[in-house]
Protein backbone atom coordinates (compact mmCIF):
# COMPACT_ATOMS: atom_id res chain seq x y z
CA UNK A 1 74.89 91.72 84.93
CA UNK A 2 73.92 88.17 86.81
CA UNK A 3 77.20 87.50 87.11
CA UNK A 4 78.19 90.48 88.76
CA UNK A 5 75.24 90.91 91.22
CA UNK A 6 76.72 87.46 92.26
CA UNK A 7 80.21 88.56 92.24
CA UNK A 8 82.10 89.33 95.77
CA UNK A 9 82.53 93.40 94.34
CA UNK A 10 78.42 93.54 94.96
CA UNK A 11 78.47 92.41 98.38
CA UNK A 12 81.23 95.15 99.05
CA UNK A 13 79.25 97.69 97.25
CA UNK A 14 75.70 97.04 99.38
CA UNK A 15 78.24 97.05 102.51
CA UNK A 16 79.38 100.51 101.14
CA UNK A 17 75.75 101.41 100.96
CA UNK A 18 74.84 100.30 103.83
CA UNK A 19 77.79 101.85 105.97
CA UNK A 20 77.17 105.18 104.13
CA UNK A 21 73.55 105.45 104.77
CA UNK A 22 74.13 104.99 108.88
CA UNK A 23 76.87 107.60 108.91
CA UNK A 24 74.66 109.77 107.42
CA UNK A 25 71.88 109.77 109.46
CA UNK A 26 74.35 109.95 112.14
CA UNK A 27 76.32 113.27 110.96
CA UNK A 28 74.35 114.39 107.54
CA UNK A 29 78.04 116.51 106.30
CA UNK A 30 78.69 112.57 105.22
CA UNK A 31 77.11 113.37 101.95
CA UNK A 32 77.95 116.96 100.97
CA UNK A 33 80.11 117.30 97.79
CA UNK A 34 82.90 118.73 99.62
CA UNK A 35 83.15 116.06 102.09
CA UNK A 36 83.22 113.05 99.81
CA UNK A 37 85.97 114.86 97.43
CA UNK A 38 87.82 115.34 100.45
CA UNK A 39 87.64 111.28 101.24
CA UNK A 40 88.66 110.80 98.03
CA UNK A 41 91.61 113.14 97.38
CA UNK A 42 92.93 112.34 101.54
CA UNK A 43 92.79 108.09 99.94
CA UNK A 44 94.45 109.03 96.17
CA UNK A 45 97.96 107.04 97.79
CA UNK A 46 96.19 104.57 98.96
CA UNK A 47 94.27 103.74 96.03
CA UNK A 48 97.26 103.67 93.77
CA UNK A 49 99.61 102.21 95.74
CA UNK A 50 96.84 98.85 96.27
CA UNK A 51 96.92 98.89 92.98
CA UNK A 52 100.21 97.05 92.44
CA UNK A 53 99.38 95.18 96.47
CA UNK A 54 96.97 93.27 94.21
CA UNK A 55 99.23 91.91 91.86
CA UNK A 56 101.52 91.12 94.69
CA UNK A 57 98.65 89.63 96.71
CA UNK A 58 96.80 87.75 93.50
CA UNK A 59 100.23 85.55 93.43
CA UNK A 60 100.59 84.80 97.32
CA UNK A 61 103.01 87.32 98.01
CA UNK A 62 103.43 90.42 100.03
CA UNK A 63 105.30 93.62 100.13
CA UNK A 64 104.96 94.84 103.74
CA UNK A 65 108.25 97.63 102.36
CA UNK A 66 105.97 99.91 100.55
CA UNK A 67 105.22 102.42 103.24
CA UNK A 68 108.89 102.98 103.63
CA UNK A 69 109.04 102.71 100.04
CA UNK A 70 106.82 105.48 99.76
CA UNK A 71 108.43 107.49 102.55
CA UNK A 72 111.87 107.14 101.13
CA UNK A 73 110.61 108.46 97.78
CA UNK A 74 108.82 111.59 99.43
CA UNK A 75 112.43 112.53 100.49
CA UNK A 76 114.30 112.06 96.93
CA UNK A 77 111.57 113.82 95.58
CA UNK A 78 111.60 116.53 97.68
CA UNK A 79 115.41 116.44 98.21
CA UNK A 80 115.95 116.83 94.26
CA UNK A 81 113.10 119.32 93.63
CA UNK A 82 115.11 121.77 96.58
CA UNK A 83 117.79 121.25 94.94
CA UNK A 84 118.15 120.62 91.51
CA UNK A 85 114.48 121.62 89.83
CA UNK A 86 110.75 122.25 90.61
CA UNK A 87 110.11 120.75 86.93
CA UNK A 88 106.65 118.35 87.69
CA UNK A 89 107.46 116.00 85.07
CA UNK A 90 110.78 115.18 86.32
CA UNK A 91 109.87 114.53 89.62
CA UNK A 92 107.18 112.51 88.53
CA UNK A 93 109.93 110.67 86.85
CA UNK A 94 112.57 110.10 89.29
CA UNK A 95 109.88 109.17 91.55
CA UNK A 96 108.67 106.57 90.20
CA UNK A 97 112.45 105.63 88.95
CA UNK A 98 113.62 105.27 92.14
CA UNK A 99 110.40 103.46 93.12
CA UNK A 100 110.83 101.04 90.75
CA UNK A 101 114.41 100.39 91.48
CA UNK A 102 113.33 99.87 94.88
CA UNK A 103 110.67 97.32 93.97
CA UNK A 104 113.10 95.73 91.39
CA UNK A 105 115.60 94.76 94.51
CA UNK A 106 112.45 93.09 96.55
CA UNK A 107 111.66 91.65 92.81
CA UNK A 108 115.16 89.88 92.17
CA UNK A 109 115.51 88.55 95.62
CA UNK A 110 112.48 86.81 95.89
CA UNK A 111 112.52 85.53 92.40
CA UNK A 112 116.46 84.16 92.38
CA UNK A 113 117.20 83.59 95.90
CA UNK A 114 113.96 82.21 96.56
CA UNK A 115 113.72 84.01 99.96
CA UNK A 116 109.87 84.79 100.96
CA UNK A 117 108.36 87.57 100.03
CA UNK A 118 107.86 88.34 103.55
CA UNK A 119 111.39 88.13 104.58
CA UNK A 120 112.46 89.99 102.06
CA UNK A 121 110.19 93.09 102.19
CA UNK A 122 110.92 93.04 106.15
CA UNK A 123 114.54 93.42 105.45
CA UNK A 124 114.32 96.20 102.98
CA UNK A 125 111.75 97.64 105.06
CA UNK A 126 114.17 98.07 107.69
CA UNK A 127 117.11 99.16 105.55
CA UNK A 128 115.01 101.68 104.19
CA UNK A 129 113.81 103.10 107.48
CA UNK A 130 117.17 103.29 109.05
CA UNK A 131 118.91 105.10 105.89
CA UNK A 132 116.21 107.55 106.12
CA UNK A 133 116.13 108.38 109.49
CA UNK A 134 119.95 108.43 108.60
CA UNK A 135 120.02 110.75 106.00
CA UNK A 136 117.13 113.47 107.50
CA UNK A 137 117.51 112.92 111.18
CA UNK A 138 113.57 113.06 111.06
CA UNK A 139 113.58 116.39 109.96
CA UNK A 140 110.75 117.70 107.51
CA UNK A 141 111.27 119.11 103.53
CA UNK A 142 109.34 122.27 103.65
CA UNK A 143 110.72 124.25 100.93
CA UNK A 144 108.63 122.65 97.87
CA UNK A 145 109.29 125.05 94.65
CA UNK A 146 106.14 126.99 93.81
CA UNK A 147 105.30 125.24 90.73
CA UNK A 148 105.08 121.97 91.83
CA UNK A 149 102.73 123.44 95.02
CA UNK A 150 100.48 125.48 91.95
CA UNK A 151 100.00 121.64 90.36
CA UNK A 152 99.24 120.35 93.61
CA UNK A 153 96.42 123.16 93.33
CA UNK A 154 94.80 122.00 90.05
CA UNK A 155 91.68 120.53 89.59
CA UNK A 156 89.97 118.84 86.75
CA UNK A 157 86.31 120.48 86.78
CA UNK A 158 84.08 121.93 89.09
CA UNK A 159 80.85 120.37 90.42
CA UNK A 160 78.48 121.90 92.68
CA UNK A 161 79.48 121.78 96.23
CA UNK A 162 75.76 121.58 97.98
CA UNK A 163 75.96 125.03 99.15
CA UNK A 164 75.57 127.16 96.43
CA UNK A 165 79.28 127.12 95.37
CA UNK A 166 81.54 125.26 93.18
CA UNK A 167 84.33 122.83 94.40
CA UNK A 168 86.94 121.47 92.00
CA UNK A 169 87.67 117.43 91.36
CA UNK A 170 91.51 117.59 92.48
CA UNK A 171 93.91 116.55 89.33
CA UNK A 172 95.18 113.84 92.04
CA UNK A 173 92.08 111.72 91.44
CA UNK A 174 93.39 111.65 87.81
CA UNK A 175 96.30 109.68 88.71
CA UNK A 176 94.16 107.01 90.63
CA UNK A 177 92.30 106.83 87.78
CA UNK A 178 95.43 106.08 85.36
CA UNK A 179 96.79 103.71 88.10
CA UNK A 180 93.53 101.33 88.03
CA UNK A 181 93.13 101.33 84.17
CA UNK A 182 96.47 100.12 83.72
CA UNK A 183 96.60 97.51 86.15
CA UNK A 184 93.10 96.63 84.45
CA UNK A 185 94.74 96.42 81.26
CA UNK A 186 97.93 94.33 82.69
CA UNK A 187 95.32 91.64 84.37
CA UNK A 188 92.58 91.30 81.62
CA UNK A 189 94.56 91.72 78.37
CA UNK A 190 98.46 90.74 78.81
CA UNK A 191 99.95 87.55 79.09
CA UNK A 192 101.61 88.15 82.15
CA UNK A 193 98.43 89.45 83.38
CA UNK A 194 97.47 85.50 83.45
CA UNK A 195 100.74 84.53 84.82
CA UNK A 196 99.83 86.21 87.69
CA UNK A 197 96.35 84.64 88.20
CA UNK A 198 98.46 81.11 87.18
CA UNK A 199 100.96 81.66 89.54
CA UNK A 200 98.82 82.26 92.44
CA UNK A 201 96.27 79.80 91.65
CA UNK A 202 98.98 76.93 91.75
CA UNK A 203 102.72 77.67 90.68
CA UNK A 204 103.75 74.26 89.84
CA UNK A 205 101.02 73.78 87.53
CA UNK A 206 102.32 77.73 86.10
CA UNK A 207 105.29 76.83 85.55
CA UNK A 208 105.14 73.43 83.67
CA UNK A 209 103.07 75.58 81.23
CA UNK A 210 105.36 77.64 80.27
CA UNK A 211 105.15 80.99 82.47
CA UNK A 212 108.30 82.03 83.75
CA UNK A 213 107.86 82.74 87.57
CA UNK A 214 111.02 84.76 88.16
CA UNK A 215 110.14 87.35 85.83
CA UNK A 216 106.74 87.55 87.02
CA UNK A 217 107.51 88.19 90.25
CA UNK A 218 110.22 90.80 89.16
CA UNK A 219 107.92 92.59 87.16
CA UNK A 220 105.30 93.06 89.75
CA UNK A 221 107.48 94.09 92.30
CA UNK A 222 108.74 96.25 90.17
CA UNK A 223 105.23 97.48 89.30
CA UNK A 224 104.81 98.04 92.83
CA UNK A 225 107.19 100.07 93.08
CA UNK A 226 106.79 102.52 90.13
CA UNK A 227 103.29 102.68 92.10
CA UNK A 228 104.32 103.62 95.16
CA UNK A 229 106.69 106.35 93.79
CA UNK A 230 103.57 107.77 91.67
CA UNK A 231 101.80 107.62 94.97
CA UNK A 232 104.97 109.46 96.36
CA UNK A 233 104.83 112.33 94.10
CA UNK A 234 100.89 113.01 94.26
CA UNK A 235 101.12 112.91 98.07
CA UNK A 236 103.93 115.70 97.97
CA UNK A 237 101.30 117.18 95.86
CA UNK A 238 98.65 116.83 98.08
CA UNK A 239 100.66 118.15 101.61
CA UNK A 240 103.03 120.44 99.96
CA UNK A 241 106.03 119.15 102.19
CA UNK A 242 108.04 116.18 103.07
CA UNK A 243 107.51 114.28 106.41
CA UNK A 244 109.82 111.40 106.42
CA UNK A 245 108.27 109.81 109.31
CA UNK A 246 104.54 110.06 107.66
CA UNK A 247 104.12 106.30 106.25
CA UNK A 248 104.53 104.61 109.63
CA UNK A 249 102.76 101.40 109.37
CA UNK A 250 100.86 102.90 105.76
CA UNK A 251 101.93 99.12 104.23
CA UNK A 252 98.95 97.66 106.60
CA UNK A 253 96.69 100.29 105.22
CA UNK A 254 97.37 98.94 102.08
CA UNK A 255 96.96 95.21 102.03
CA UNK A 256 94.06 95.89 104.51
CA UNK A 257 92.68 97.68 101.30
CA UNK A 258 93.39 94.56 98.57
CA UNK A 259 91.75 92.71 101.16
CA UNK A 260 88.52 94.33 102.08
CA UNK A 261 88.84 94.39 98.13
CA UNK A 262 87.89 90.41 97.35
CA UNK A 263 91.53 89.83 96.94
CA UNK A 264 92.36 86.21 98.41
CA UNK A 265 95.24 86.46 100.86
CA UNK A 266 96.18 83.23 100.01
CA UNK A 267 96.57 84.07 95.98
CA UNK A 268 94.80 83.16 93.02
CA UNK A 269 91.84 86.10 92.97
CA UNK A 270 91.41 89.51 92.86
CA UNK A 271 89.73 92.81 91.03
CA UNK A 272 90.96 96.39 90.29
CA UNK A 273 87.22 97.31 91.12
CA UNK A 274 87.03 95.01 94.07
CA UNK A 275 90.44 97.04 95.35
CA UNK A 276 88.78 100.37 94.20
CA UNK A 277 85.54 99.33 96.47
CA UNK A 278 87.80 98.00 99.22
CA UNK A 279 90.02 101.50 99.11
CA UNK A 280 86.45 103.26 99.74
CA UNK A 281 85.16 101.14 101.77
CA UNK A 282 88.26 101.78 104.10
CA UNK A 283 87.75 105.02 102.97
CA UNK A 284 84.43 105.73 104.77
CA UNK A 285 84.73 103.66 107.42
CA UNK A 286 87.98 106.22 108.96
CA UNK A 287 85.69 109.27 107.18
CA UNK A 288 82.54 108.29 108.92
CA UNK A 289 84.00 107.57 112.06
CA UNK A 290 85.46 110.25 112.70
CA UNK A 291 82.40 112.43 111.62
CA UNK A 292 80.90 110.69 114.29
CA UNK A 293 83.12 111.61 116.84
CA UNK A 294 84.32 107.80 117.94
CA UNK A 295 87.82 108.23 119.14
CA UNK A 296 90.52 107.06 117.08
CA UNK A 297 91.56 103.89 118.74
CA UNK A 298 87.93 102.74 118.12
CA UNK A 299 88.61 103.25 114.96
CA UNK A 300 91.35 100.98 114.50
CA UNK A 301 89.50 98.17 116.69
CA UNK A 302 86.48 98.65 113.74
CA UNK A 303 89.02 98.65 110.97
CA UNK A 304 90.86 95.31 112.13
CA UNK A 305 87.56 93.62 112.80
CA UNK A 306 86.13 94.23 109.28
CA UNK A 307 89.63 92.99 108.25
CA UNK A 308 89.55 89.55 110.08
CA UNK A 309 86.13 88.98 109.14
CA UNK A 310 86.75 90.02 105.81
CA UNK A 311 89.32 87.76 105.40
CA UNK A 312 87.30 84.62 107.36
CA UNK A 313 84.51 84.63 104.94
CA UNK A 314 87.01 84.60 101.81
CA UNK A 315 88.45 81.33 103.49
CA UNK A 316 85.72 79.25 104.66
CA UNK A 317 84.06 79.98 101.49
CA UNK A 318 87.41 78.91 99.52
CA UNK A 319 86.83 75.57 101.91
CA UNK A 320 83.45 75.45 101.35
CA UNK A 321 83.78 75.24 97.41
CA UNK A 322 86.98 72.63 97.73
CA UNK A 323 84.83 70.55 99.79
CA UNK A 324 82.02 70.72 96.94
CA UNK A 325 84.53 69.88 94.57
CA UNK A 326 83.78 66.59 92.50
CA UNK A 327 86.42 63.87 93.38
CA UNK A 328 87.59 61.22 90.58
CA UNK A 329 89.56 58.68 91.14
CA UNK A 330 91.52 56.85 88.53
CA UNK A 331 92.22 53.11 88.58
């Protein structure tokens, strides 16, 4: 319990608190029920697809592809369900097959060509973008088979809504919930799990003890992938039709998540519940602002800011404890 009232997750959670309670007094439909399942069903992609930005991020890397990832998955998805079958459990499958094929490509080239990250997800990124503008010509996917739109509709239980009602937990929240536990698993109790946390704390020293970087980085690519098409097929869920054009810029979203999260940009750290309290902390800052009527590019201005500070406390306190560091010099 010490440990975690020290940790970097409680100093997001009392910012959460904090940022909840003024939005609330400001507009008291903050806090109703219906409102905050709302937040969290409208932030289900985001959620799971930062779940594989922070094994990308805990090494050092990046992946600004995935919102064209995501987009280009939407379209197969929706594409194959038109035409071939409505079946949910085989578009949950080729989504996140084709995801992970996707993220396998950015995985290979940055592991055996030793291109950055960077360079590499810019490049697909734009490959991806232009084939799908391409192949749909920008044109939406509205005819989304009727059983795949009735699971879209489930929801898990009921809890009161505030008002006298009932409103139901959407079955989308389940597959955030399966997305964190098994990147929890990965990180605490595999061995590549500590590859990753070896590899971004210092490579070199990773590698001479015997982790093998290439596959690393292939596998978490790869894992970012399979998480973006999961995050593909629940927001089809969600909207109930394809707009190719809807993930513009989504891959900011997403780091700016990992970030808020505790994750160091620079590699080496990071939580699945410091990404969970970064996703709602993003979460209710758009949700409250807009509640409060601020206009939108406001909101972005607050966003970014929270971001860049966000990111300047992780590094001077990263400085701060190298500096404390006990030197030893040997003779």
């Amino acid at each position: 319990m010490k440990r975690f009232v020290k940790s970097k997750e409680m100093g997001i959670l009392l910012i959460i608190i904090v940022i909840s309670i003024i939005i609330s007094i400001g507009n008291s439909t903050f806090l109703r029920p219906d409102n905050i399942i709302d937040m969290l069903k409208g932030n289900t992609v985001l959620g799971i697809m930062a779940m594989g930005m922070l094994l990308v991020i805990i090494t050092g890397g990046i992946d600004v592809s995935v919102g064209a990832m995501v987009a280009a998955v939407t379209v197969l998805v929706g594409k194959f369900m038109v035409n071939f079958s409505g079946n949910v459990l085989l578009a949950f499958i080729v989504g996140c097959l084709c995801g992970t094929i996707m993220g396998a490509i950015n995985g290979i080239f940055i592991a055996k060509l030793k291109i950055p990250p960077i360079v590499v997800t810019l490049g697909t990124m734009s490959i991806i973008n232009g084939l799908m503008l391409y192949y749909t010509n920008g044109t939406w996917i509205n005819d989304i088979p009727e059983s795949f739109i009735n699971f879209g509709k489930l929801t898990l239980f009921k809890i009161p809504n505030g008002q006298g009602g009932m409103i139901g937990v959407p079955i989308q929240i389940l597959f955030l919930v399966i997305a964190a536990l098994v990147t929890w698993v990965i990180l605490k109790y595999t061995l590549i799990g500590r590859g990753i946390y070896a590899m971004g704390g210092n490579p070199v020293s990773a590698a001479r003890i015997g982790y093998n970087l290439d596959k690393i980085s292939i596998f978490l690519y790869s894992y970012m992938g399979f998480v973006t098409g999961l995050a593909a097929v629940v927001h089809t869920s969600i909207m109930r039709q394809v707009d190719p054009n809807a993930f513009t810029g989504f891959e900011l979203q997403v780091v700016a998540a990992v970030v808020l999260g505790g994750a160091n940009i620079l590699g080496g750290a990071g939580t699945v519940l410091g990404t969970l309290l970064g996703v709602l902390l993003l979460a209710i800052m758009n949700n409250g602002l807009i509640l409060m009527h601020i206009p939108v590019f406001w909101q972005k201005i607050v966003v970014g800011a929270v971001i860049i500070i966000a990111v300047s406390i992780d590094v001077i306190q990263r400085k701060h404890a190298e500096k404390n560091l006990t030197k030893v010099d040997i003779e």
